[in-house]
Protein backbone atom coordinates (compact mmCIF):
# COMPACT_ATOMS: atom_id res chain seq x y z
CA UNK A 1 111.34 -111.20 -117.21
CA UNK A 2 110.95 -110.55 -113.29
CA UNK A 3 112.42 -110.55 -110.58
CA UNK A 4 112.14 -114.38 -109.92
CA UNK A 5 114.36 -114.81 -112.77
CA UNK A 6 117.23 -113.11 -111.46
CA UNK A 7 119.14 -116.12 -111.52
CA UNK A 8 119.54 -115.99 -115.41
CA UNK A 9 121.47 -112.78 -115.17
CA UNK A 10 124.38 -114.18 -113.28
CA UNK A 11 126.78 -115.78 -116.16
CA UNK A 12 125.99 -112.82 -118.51
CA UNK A 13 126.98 -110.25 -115.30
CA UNK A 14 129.69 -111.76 -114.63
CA UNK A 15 131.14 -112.31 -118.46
CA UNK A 16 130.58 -108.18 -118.27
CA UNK A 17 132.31 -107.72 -114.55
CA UNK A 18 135.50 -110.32 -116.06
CA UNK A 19 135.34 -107.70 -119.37
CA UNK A 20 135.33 -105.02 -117.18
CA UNK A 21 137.80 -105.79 -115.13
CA UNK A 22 140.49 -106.68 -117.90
CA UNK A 23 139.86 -103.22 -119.25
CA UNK A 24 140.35 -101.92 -115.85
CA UNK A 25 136.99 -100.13 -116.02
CA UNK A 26 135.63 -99.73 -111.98
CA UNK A 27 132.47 -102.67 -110.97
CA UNK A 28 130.72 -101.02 -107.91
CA UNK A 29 128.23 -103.40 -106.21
CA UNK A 30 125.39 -102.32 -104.13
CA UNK A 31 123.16 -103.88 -101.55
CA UNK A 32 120.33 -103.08 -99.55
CA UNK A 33 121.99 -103.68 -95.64
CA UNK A 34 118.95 -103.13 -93.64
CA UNK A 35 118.95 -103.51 -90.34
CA UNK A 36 116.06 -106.17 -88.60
CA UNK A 37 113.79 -103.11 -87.95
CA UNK A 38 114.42 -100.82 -90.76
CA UNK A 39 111.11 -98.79 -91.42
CA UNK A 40 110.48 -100.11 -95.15
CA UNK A 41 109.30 -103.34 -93.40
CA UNK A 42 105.69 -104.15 -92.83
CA UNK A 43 106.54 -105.00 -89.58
CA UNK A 44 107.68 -101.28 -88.53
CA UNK A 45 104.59 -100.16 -90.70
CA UNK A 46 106.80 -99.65 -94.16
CA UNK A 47 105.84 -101.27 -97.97
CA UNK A 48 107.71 -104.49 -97.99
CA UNK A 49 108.40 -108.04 -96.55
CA UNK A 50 111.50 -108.58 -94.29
CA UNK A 51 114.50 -108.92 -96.40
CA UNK A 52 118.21 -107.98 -96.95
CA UNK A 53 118.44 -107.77 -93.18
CA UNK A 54 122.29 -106.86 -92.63
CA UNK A 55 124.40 -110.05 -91.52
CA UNK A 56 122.07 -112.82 -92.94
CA UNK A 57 122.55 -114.74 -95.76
CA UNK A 58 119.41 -112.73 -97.44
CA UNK A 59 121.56 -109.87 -97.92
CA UNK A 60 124.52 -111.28 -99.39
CA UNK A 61 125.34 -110.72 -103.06
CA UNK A 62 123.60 -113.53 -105.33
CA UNK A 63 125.80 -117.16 -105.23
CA UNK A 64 127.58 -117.77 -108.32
CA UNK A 65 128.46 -113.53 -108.77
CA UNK A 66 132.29 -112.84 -109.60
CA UNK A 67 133.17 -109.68 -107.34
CA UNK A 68 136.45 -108.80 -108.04
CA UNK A 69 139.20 -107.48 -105.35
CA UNK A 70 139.15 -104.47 -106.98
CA UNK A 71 135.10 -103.64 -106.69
CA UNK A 72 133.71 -100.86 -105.09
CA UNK A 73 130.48 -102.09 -102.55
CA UNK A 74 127.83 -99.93 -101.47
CA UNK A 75 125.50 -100.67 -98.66
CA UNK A 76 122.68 -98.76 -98.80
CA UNK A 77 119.73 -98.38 -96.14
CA UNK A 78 121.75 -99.75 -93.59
CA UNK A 79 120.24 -96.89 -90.89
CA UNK A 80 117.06 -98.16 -89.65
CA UNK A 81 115.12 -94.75 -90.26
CA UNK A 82 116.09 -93.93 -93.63
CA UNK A 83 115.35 -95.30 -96.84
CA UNK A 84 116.20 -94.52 -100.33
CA UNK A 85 116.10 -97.05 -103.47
CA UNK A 86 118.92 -95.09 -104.82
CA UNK A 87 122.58 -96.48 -104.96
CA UNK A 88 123.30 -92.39 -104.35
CA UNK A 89 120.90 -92.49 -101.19
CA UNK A 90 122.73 -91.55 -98.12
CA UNK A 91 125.93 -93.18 -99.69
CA UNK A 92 128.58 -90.44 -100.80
CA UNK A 93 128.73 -92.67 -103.97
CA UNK A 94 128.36 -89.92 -105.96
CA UNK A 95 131.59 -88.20 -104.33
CA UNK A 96 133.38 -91.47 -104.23
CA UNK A 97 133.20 -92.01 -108.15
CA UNK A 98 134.36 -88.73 -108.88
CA UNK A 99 137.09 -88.20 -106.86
CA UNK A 100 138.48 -92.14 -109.07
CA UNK A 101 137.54 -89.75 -112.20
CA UNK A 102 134.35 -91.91 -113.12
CA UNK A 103 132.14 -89.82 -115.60
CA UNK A 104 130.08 -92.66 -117.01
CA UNK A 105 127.68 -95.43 -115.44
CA UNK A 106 126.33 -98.29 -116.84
CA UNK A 107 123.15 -99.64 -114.55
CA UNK A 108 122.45 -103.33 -114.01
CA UNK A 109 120.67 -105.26 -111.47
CA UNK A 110 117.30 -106.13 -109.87
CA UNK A 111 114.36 -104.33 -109.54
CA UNK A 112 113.88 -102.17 -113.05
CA UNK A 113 111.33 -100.19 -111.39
CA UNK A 114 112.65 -99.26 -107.97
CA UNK A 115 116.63 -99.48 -107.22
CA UNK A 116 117.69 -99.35 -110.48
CA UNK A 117 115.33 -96.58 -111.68
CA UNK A 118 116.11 -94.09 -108.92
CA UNK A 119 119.66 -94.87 -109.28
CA UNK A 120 119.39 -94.23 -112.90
CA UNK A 121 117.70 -90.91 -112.31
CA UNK A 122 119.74 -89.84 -109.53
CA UNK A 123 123.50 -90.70 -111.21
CA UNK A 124 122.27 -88.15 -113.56
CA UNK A 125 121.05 -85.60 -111.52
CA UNK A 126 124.75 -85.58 -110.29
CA UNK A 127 126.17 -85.18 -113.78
CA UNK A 128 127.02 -89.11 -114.90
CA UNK A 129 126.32 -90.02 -118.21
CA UNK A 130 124.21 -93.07 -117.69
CA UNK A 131 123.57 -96.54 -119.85
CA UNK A 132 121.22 -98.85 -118.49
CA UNK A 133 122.32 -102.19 -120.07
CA UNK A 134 118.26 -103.74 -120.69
CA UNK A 135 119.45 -107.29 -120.82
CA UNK A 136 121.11 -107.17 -117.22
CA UNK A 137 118.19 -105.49 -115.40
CA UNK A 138 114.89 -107.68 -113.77
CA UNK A 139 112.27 -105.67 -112.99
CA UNK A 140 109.40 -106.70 -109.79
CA UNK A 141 106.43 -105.52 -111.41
CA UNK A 142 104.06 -104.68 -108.48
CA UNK A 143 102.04 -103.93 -111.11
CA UNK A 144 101.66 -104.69 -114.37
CA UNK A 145 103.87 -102.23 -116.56
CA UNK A 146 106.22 -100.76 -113.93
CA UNK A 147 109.28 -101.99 -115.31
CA UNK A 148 107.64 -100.11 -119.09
CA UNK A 149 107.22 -97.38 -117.17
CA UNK A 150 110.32 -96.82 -115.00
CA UNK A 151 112.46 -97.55 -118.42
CA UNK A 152 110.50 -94.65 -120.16
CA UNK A 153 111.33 -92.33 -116.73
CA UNK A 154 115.00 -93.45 -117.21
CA UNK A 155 115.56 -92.74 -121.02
CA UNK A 156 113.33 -89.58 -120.58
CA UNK A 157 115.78 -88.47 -117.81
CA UNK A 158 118.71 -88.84 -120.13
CA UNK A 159 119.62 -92.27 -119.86
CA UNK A 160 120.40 -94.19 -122.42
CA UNK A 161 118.76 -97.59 -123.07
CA UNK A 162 121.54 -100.67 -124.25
CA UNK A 163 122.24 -104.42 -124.21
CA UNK A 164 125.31 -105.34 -122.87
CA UNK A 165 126.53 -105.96 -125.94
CA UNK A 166 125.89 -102.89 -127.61
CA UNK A 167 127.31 -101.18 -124.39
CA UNK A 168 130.28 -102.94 -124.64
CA UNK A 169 130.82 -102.20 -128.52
CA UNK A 170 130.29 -98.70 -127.36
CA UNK A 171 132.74 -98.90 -124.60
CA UNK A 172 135.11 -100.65 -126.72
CA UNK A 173 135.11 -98.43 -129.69
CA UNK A 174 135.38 -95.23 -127.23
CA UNK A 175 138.76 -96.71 -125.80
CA UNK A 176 140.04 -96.87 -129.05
């Protein structure tokens, strides 16, 4: 799968954010929030096209994705001079789920082999236990075998590698 497919992962997201949030477990959403000169752009000499610029519909969550009242959103890269494809990247999130007591992570999203990878890695560099639920993840694949790659980074890190639905029997079976 890529990242032009990312359309397919919003009914099974959502059927885990409605599980989620009838087990009162915490959904934190994160976007990138850049501003329209933020220096990953080509135009200001950075990697990649124009996009998630902060205000337009570009940056909005996907159509169609449930976020409860209760979510936690992160905007990340929002200063035009910094960038970090980590949720934890100039964010506090890491201080902001453990002062709600959150211990564990589970990682979906878009792109395998940039946000969610250094998320991954960085959640456990600050001491989360970390699942990265394979089914809910779409990778962009510069090249061919990133999204092979940044898996085996994550689950050599520590993470571990899940479907939803063996995260969620997990989950399940550790609430008693």
């Amino acid at each position: 799968m890529s990242a032009r497919d990312t359309h397919s992962l919003i009914q099974p997201l959502n059927e885990a954010i409605s599980w989620c949030v009838e087990h009162d477990i915490v959904c934190v959403f994160t976007r990138d929030w850049h501003p329209s000169d933020h220096c990953s752009f080509i135009s200001q000499s950075g990697t990649w096209p124009t996009h998630c610029v902060q205000g337009t519909s570009g940056a909005e969550f996907a159509d169609g994705l449930n976020i409860p009242v209760s979510a936690l959103v992160i905007d990340k890269d929002s200063d035009k001079d910094t960038m970090s494809y980590s949720a934890f990247g100039n964010t506090n999130l890491d201080k902001k789920l453990q002062q709600i007591g959150i211990i564990e992570v589970a990682a979906t999203g878009i792109a395998t082999d940039y946000t969610v990878r250094e998320t991954v890695i960085d959640a456990l560099r600050c001491g989360f236990k970390v699942s990265v639920l394979i089914d809910l993840i779409r990778p962009i694949d510069v090249k061919q075998g990133d999204s092979d790659k940044a898996l085996n980074d994550m689950k050599t890190a520590g993470a571990s590698l899940l479907t939803s639905k063996e995260w969620l029997q997990k989950v399940s079976y550790a609430r008693g």
